[in-house]
C-alpha atoms as a PDB file:
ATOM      1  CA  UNK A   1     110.738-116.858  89.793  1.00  0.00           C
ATOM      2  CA  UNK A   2     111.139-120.753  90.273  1.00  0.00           C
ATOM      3  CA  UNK A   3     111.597-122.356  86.306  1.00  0.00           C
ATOM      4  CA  UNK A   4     110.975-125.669  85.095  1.00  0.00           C
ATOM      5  CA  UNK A   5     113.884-127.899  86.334  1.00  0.00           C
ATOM      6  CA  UNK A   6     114.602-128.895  82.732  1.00  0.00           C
ATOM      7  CA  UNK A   7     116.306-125.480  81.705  1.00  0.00           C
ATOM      8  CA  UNK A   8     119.089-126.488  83.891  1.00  0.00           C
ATOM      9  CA  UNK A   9     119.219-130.527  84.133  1.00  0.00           C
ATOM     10  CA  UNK A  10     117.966-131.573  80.265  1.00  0.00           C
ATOM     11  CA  UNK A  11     121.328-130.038  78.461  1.00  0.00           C
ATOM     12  CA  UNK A  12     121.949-130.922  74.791  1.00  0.00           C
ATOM     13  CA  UNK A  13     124.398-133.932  75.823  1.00  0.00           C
ATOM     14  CA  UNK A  14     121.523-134.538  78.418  1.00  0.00           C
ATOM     15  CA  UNK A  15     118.858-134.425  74.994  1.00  0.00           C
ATOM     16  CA  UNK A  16     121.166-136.458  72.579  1.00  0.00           C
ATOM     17  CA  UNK A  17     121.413-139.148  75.616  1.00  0.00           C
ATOM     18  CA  UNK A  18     117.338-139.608  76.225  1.00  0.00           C
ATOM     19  CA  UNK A  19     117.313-139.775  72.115  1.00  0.00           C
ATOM     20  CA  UNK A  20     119.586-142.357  72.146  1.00  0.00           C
ATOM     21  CA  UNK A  21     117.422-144.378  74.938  1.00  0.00           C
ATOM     22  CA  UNK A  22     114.312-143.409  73.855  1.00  0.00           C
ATOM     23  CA  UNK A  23     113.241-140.827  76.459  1.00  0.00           C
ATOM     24  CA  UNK A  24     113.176-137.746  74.270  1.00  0.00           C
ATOM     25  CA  UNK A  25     110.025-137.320  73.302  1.00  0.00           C
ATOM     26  CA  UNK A  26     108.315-137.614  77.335  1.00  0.00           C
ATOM     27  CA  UNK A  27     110.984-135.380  78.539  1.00  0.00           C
ATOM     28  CA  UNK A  28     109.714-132.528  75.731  1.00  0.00           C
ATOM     29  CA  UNK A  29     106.132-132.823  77.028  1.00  0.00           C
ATOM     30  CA  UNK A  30     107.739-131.884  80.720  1.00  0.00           C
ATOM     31  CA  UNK A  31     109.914-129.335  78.809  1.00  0.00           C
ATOM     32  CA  UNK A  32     106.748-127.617  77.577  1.00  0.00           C
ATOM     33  CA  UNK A  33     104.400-128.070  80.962  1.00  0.00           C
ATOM     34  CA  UNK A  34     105.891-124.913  81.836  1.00  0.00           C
ATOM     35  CA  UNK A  35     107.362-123.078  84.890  1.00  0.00           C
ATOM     36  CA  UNK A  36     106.459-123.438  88.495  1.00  0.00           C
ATOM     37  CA  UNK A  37     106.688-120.240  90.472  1.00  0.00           C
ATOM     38  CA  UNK A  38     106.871-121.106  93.621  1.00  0.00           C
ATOM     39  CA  UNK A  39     107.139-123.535  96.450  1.00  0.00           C
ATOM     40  CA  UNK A  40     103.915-125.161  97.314  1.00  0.00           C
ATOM     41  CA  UNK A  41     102.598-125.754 100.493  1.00  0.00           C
ATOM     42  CA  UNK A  42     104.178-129.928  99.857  1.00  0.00           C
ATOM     43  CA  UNK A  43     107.490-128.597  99.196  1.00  0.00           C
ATOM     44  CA  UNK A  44     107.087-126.020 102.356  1.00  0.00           C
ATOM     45  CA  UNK A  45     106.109-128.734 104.906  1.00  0.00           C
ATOM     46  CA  UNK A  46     108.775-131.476 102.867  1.00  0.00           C
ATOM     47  CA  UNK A  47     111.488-129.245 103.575  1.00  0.00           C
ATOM     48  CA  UNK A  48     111.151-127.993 107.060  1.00  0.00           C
ATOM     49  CA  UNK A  49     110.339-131.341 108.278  1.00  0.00           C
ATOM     50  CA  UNK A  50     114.195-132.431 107.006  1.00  0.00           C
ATOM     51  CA  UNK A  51     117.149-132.830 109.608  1.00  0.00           C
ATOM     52  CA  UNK A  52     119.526-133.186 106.773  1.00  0.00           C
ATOM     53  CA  UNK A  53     120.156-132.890 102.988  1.00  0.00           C
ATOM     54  CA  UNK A  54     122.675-132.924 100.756  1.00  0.00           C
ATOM     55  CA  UNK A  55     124.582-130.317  99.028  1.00  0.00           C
ATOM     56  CA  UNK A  56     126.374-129.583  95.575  1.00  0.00           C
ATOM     57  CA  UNK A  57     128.650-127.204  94.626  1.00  0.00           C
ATOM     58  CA  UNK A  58     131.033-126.751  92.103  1.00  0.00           C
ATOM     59  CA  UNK A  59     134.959-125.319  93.002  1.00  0.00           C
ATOM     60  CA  UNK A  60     136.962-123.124  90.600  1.00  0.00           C
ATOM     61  CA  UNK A  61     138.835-125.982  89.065  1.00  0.00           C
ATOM     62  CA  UNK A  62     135.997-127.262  87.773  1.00  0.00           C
ATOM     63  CA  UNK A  63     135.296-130.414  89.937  1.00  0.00           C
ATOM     64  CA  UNK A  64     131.806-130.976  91.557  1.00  0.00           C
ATOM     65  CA  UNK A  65     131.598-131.721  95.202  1.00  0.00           C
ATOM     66  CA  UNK A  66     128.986-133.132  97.519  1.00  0.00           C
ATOM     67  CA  UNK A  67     128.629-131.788 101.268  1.00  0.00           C
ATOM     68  CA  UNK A  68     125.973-133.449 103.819  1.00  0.00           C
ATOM     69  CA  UNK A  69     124.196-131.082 105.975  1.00  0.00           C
ATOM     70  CA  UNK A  70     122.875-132.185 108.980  1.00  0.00           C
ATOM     71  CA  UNK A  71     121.058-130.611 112.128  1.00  0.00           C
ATOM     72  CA  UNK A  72     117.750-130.916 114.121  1.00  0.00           C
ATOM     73  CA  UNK A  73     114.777-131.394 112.272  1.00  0.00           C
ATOM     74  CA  UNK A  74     113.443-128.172 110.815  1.00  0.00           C
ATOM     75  CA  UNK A  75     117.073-126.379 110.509  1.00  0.00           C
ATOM     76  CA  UNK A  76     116.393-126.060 106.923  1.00  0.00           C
ATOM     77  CA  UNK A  77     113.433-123.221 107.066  1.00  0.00           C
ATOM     78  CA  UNK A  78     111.522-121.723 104.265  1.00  0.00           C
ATOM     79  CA  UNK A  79     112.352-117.793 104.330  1.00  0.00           C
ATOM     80  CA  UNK A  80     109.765-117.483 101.348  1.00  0.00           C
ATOM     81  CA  UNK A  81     107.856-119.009  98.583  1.00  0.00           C
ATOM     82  CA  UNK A  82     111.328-118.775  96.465  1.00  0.00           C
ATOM     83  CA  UNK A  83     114.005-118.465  99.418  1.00  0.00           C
ATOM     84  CA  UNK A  84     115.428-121.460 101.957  1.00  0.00           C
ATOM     85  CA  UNK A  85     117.689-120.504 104.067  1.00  0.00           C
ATOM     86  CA  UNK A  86     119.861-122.190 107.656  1.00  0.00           C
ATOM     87  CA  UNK A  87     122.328-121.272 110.040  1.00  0.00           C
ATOM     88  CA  UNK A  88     125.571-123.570 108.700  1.00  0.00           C
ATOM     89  CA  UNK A  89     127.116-125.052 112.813  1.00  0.00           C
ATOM     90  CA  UNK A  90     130.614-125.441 112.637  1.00  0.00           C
ATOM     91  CA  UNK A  91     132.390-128.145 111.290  1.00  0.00           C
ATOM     92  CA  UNK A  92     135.657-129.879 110.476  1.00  0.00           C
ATOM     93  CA  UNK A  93     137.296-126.564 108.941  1.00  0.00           C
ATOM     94  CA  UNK A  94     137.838-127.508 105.741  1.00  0.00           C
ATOM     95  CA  UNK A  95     135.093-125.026 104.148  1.00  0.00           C
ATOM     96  CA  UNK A  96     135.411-126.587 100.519  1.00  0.00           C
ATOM     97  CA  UNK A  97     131.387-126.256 100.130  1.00  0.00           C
ATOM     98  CA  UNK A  98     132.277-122.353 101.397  1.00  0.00           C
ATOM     99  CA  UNK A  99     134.726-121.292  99.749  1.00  0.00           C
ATOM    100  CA  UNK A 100     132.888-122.722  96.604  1.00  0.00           C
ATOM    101  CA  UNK A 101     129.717-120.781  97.131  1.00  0.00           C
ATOM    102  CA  UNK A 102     131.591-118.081  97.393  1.00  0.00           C
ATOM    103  CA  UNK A 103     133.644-118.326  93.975  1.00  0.00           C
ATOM    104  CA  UNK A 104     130.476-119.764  91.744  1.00  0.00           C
ATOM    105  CA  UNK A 105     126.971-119.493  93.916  1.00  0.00           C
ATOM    106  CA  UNK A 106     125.535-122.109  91.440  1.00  0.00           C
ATOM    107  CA  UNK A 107     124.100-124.593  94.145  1.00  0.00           C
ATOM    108  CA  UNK A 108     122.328-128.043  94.083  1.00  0.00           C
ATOM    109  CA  UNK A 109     120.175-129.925  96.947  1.00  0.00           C
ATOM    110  CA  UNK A 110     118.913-133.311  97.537  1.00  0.00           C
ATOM    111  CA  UNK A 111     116.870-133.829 100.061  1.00  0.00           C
ATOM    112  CA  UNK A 112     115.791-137.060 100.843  1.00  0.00           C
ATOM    113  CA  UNK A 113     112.814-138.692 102.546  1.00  0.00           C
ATOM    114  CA  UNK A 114     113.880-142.542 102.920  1.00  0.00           C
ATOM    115  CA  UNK A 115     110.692-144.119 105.061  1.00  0.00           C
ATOM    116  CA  UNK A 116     108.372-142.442 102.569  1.00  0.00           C
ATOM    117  CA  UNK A 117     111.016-142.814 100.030  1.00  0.00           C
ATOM    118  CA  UNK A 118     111.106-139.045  98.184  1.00  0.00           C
ATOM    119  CA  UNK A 119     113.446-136.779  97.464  1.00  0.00           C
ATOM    120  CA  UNK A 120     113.620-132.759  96.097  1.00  0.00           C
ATOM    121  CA  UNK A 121     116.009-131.736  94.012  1.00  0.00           C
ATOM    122  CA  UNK A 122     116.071-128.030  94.051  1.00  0.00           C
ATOM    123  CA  UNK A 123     118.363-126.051  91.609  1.00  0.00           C
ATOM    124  CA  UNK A 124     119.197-122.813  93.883  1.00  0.00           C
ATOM    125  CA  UNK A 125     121.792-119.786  93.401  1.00  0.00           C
ATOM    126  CA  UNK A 126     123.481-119.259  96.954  1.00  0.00           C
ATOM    127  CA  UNK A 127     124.719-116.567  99.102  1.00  0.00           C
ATOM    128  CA  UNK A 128     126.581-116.542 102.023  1.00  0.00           C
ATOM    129  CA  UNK A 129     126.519-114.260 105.311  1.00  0.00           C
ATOM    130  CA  UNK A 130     128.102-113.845 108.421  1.00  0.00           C
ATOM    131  CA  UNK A 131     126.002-114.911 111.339  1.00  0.00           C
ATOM    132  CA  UNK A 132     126.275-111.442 112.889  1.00  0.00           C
ATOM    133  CA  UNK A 133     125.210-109.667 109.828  1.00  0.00           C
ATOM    134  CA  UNK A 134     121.762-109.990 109.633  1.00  0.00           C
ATOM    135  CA  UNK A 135     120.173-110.414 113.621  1.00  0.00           C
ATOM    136  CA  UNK A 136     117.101-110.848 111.807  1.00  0.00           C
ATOM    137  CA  UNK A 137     117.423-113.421 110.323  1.00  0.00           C
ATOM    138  CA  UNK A 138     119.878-115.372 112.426  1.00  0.00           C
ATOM    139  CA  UNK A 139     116.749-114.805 115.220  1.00  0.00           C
ATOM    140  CA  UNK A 140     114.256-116.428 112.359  1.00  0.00           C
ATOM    141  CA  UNK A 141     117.043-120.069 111.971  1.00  0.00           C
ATOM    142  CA  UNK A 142     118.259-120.363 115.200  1.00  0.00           C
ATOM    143  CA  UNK A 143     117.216-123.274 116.360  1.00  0.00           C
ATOM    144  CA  UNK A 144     116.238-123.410 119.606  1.00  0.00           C
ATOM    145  CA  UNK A 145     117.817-125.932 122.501  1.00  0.00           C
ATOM    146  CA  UNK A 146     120.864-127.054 119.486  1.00  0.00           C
ATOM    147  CA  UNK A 147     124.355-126.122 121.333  1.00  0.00           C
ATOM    148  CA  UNK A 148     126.246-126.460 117.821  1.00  0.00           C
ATOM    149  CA  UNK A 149     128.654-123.306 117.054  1.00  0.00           C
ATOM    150  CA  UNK A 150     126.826-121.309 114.174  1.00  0.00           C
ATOM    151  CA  UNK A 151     129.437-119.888 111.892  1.00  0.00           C
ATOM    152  CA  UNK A 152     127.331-118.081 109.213  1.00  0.00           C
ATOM    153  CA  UNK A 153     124.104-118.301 107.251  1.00  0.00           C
ATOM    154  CA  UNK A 154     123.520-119.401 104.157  1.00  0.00           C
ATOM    155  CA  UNK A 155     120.345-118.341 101.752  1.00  0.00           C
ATOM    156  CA  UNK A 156     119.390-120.386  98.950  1.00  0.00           C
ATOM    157  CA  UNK A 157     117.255-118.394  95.908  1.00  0.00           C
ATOM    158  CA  UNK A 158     115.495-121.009  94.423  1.00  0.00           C
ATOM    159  CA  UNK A 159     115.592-120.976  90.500  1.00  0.00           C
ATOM    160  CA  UNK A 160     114.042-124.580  89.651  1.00  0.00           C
ATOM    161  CA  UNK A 161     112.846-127.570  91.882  1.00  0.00           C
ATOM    162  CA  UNK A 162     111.830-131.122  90.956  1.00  0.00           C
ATOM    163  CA  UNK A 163     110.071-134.268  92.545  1.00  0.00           C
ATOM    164  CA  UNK A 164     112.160-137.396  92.166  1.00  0.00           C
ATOM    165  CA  UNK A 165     110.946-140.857  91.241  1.00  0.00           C
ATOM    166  CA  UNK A 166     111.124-143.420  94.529  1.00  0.00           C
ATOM    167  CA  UNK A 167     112.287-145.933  92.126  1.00  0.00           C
ATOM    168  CA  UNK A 168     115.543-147.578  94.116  1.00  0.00           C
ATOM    169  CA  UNK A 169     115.586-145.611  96.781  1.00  0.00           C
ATOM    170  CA  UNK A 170     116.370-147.808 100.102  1.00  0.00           C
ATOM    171  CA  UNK A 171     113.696-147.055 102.889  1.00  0.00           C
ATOM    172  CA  UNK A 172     115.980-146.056 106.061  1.00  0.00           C
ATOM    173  CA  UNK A 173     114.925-145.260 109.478  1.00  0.00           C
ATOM    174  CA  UNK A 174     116.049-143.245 111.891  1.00  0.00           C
ATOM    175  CA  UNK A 175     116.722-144.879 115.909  1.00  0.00           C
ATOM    176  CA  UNK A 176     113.293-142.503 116.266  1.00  0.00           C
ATOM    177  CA  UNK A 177     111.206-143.794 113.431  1.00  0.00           C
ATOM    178  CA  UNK A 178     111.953-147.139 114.774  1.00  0.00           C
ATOM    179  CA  UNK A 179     110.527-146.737 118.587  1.00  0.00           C
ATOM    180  CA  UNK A 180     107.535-145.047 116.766  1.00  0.00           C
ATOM    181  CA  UNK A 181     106.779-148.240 114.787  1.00  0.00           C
END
């Protein structure tokens, strides 16, 4: 079951901080709106019509880090109403994002629209397969016609998602977008 994003973003520092600015008492009305239980069908088409997002994890010394994740549009595919899921293509071997998952599955994503200027932040706990574990599935993200070296597959459980304000965000095209205009 998907919760409401602020179970895991409004902490008390997070609280005394929109107190101190003045915030407090809008954020308890979103607090209260409740949960959402599962991805909708704007989430569904938002994220399989990404050809990258970004990534957070957090490694056993405590320090965040912040992977980009790239691939043909659609690599990032919706397994369920609560599951995401994509083949991870090898990359430059250092596996920090990897070997995080696999010592504290507490994951983050951002994923970013820039012409339309949106993003999703999705709160998500993580696991992590070999590619050759589950033919099933590694049939279902493929992606067809991309030559890249797929290394493993990682699933995303969602636990909370939220829609991000398009306030500052830069609009940024693609060489694509741009012949389209």
């Amino acid at each position: 079951m998907n919760q409401n994003f602020t179970k895991f973003a409004f902490t008390k520092s997070v609280k005394e901080v929109q107190d101190h600015y003045g915030t407090r008492n809008s954020y308890a009305r979103m607090e209260a709106s409740g949960d959402r239980f599962t991805l909708t069908y704007n989430e569904i088409s938002f994220i399989q019509s990404r050809d990258s997002f970004y990534m957070g994890t957090i490694g056993d010394n405590g320090w965040p880090y912040v992977q980009f994740r790239g691939g043909p549009k659609g690599f990032l595919k919706v397994i369920d109403d609560s599951t995401i899921a994509y083949v991870d293509f090898r990359g430059n071997g250092q596996y920090i994002s990897t070997g995080n998952i696999n010592d504290n599955n507490k994951t983050s994503l951002f994923l970013m629209d820039y012409p339309s200027q949106r993003r999703l932040k999705i709160w998500a706990e993580s696991t992590i397969i070999q590619a050759n574990e589950n033919e099933e599935l590694l049939k279902k993200l493929q992606v067809e016609g991309y030559k890249a070296r797929i290394e493993r597959i990682v699933i995303f459980k969602i636990q909370a998602y939220d829609w991000n304000c398009p306030q500052h965000i830069t609009p940024r095209y693609t060489a694509d977008e741009i012949t389209q205009m």
